[in-house]
Structures are given as structure tokens and as C-alpha cells.
Protein backbone atom coordinates (compact mmCIF):
# COMPACT_ATOMS: atom_id res chain seq x y z
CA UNK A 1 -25.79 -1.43 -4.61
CA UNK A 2 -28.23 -1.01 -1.88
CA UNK A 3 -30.32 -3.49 -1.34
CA UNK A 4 -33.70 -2.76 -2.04
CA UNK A 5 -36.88 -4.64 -1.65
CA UNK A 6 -38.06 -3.80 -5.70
CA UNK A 7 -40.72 -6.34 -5.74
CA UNK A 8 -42.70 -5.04 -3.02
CA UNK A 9 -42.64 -1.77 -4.50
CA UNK A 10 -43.12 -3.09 -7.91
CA UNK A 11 -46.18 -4.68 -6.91
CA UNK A 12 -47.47 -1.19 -5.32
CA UNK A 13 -47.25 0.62 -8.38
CA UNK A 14 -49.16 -2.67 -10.64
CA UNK A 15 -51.49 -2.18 -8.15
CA UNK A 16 -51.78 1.22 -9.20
CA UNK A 17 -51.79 1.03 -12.52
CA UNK A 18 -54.42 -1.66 -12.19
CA UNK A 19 -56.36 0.44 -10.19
CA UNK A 20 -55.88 3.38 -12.82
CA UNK A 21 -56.59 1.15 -15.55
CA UNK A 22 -60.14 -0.33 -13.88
CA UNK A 23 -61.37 3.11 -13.37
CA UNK A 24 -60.51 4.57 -16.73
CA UNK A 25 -62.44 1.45 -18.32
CA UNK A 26 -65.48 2.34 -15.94
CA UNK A 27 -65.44 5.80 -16.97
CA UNK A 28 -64.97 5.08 -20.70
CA UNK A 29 -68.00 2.41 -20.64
CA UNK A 30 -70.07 5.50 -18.87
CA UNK A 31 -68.59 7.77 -21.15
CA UNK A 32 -69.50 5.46 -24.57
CA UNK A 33 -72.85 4.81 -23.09
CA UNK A 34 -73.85 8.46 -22.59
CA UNK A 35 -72.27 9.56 -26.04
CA UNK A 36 -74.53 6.39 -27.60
CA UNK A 37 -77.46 7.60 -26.27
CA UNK A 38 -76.99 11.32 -26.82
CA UNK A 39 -76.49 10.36 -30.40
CA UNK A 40 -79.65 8.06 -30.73
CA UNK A 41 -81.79 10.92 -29.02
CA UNK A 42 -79.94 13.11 -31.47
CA UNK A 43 -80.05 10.65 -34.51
CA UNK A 44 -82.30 13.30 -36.88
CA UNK A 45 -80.14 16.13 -36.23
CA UNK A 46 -76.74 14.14 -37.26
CA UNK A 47 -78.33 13.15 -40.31
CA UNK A 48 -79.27 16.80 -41.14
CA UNK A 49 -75.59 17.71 -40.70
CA UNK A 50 -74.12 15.09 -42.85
CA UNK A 51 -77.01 16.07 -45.81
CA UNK A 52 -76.02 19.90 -45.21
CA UNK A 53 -72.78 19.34 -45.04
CA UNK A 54 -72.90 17.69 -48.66
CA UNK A 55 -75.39 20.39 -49.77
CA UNK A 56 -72.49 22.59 -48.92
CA UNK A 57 -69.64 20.92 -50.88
CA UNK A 58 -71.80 20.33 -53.76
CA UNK A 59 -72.83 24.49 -53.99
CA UNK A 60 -68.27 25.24 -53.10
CA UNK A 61 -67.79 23.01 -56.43
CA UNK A 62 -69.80 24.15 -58.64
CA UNK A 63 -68.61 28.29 -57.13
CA UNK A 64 -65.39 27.34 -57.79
CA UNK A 65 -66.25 25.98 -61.26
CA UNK A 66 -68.38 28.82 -62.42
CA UNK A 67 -65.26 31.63 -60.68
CA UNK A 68 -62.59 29.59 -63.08
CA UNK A 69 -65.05 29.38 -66.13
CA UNK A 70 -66.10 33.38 -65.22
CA UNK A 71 -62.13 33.86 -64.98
CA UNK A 72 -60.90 31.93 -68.47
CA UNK A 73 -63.51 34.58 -70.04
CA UNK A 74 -62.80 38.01 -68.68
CA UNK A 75 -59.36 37.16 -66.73
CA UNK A 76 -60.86 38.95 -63.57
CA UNK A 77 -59.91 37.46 -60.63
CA UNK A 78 -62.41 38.61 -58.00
CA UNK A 79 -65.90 38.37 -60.70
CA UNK A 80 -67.90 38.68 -56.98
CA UNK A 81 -66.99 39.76 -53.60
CA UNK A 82 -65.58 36.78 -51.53
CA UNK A 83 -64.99 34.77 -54.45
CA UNK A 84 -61.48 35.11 -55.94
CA UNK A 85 -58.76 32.90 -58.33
CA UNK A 86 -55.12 32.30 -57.00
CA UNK A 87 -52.69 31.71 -59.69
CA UNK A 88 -51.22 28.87 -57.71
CA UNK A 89 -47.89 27.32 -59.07
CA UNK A 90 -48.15 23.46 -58.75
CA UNK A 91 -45.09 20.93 -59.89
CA UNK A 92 -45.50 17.45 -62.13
CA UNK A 93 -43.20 15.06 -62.18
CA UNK A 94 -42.18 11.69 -62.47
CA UNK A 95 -41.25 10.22 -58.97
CA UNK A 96 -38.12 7.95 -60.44
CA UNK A 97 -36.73 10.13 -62.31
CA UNK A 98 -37.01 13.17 -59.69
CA UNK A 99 -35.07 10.49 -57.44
CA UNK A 100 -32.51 9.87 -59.64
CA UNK A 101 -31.86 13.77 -60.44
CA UNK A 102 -31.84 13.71 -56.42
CA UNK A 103 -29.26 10.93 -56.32
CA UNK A 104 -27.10 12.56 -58.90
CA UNK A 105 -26.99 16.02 -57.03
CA UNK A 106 -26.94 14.52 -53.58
CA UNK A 107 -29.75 17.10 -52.49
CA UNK A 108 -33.53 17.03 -51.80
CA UNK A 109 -33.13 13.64 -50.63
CA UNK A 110 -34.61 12.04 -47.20
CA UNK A 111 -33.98 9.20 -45.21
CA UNK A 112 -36.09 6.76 -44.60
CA UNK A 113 -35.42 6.15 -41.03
CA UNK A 114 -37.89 2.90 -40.73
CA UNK A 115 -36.36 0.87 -43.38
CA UNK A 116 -33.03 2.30 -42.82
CA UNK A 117 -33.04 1.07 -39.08
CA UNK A 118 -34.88 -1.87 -40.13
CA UNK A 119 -31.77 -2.55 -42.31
CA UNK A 120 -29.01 -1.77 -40.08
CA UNK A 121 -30.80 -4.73 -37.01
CA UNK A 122 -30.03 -6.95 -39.80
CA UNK A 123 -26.84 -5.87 -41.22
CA UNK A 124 -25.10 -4.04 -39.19
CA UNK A 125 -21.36 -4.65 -40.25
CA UNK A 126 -22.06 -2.90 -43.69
CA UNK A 127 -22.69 0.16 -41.65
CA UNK A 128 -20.10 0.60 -39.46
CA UNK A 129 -21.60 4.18 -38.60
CA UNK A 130 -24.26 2.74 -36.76
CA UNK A 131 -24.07 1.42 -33.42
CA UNK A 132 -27.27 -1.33 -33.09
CA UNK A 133 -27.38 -2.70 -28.84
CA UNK A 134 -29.93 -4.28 -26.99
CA UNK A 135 -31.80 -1.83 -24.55
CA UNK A 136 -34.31 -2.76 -21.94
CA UNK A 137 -37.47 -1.44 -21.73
CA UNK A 138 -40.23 -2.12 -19.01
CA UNK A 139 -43.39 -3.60 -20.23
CA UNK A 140 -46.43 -3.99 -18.29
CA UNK A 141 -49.11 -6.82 -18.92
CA UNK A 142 -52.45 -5.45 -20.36
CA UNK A 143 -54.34 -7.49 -18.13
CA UNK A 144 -52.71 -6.74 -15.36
CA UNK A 145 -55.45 -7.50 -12.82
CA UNK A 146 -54.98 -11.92 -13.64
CA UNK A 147 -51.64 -11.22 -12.81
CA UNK A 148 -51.65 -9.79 -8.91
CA UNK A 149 -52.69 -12.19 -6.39
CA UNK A 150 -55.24 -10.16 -4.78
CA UNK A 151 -56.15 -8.57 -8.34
CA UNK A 152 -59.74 -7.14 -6.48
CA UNK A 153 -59.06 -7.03 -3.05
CA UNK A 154 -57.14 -3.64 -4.59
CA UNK A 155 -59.96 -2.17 -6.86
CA UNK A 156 -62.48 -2.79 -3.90
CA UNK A 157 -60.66 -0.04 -1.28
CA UNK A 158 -61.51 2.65 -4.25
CA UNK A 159 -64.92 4.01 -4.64
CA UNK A 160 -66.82 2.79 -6.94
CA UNK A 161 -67.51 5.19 -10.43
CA UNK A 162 -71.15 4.94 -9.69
CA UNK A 163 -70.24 8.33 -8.11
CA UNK A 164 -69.59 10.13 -11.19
């Protein structure tokens, strides 16, 4: 294996994503500042919307009400131009007993893959099937700025977001 300095370069890329990280917060405080005070300036006009909006969903119930009650009378499924009745075929059923005619036919059946991988970490000779190993994964400190020595020497060589 060659031998490779990985620490130096390690710390160039925290840098970076510490960098990264500082300058998507600073945009994302501008960002939630602007959209704050676009919606106080805008505060009558959201209100209006959400009143409208339940104007609107009041007047679609009671449409669709009146089109089934004008339907269960005369059986005409279009009584007014834009306003129509599907016949829509729905299915009822009991959940335990659907799962038990699933069980019995050994079809219409899915795994749960979080409890069933849950289960097999903890007993994995029962499930010989399975192969359960320990994999590494990188993680990388949310704070990441406390952890590098010179945590602001690096944010200070990148213009500021003032500039936006």
C-alpha cells in the first residue's frame, strides 16, 4: 500500500465541507429572513388564500353531493357539463383475515424489510439466508468547525455572503 499522507488531505476536504457548510447557513439565514419578511409584507394576501381556498372545498363538497344526489334520481352521469359520476370499484376488508388468506396462498404478500432486517442483526443463525457484517461508513461531525484547529482562519479566505 502506498503510503499516503490521508490526514493532510482529510483535513483539506473538512475544511471544505466546513467552508460549504458556513456558507449554506449564511445563505439559508438570508434566505429565511427575506421569505419572513416577504410573508409579513404579504400577511393579508396569505390569509385571503387560505379563506378562498376553504371557500373552494366547501362549494367541491357540496357539487359533488348535489351530482351523486342528482345521479341516485335520474341515473345520469354527466346532470351538467364538467360535472360527472365515476362508478369507481372500491374493496372492504378485514386486514387479518386478508393476511391470513395471503399466508395460506403464499401471494399478495410483502416484506417488511425494516423489521425483517431489524430481526435478522439480532438473530441471525435462524436465517441462515442472510449474511449480517459490519461495514464502515464515514461520518462527519456536524459541527465540524470546533473540531479543526484553525476552524476560522478557513472561512475568513472566502468572501463573505454579504455579496449576495
Amino acid at each position: 500500500m502506498a503510503n499516503i499522507n490521508y490526514a493532510a488531505q482529510i483535513r483539506t476536504l473538512a475544511q471544505k465541507v466546513a467552508q460549504a457548510r458556513h456558507i449554506y447557513e449564511q445563505c439559508k439565514e438570508i434566505l429565511d429572513d427575506a421569505k419572513q419578511t416577504f410573508e409579513q409584507a404579504n400577511a393579508h394576501l396569505f390569509e385571503r388564500a387560505q379563506v378562498t381556498l376553504k371557500d373552494q372545498r366547501e362549494a367541491e363538497t357540496h357539487l359533488r353531493e348535489l351530482t351523486l344526489k342528482a345521479y341516485a334520481a335520474t341515473e345520469n352521469k354527466t346532470p351538467w357539463p364538467g360535472v360527472a359520476v365515476k362508478i369507481m370499484t372500491q374493496v372492504f376488508y378485514d386486514k387479518a383475515l386478508a393476511m391470513a388468506w395471503a399466508t395460506e396462498h403464499r401471494v399478495c404478500l410483502q416484506l417488511d424489510t425494516k423489521a425483517f432486517e431489524a430481526f435478522a442483526k439480532v438473530n441471525p443463525a435462524q436465517m441462515p439466508f442472510v449474511e449480517v457484517r459490519q461495514e464502515p461508513q464515514a461520518t462527519i461531525a456536524k459541527d465540524l468547525e470546533k473540531v479543526l484547529d484553525d476552524s476560522k482562519d478557513h472561512l475568513l479566505t472566502f468572501p463573505p455572503i454579504w455579496w449576495l
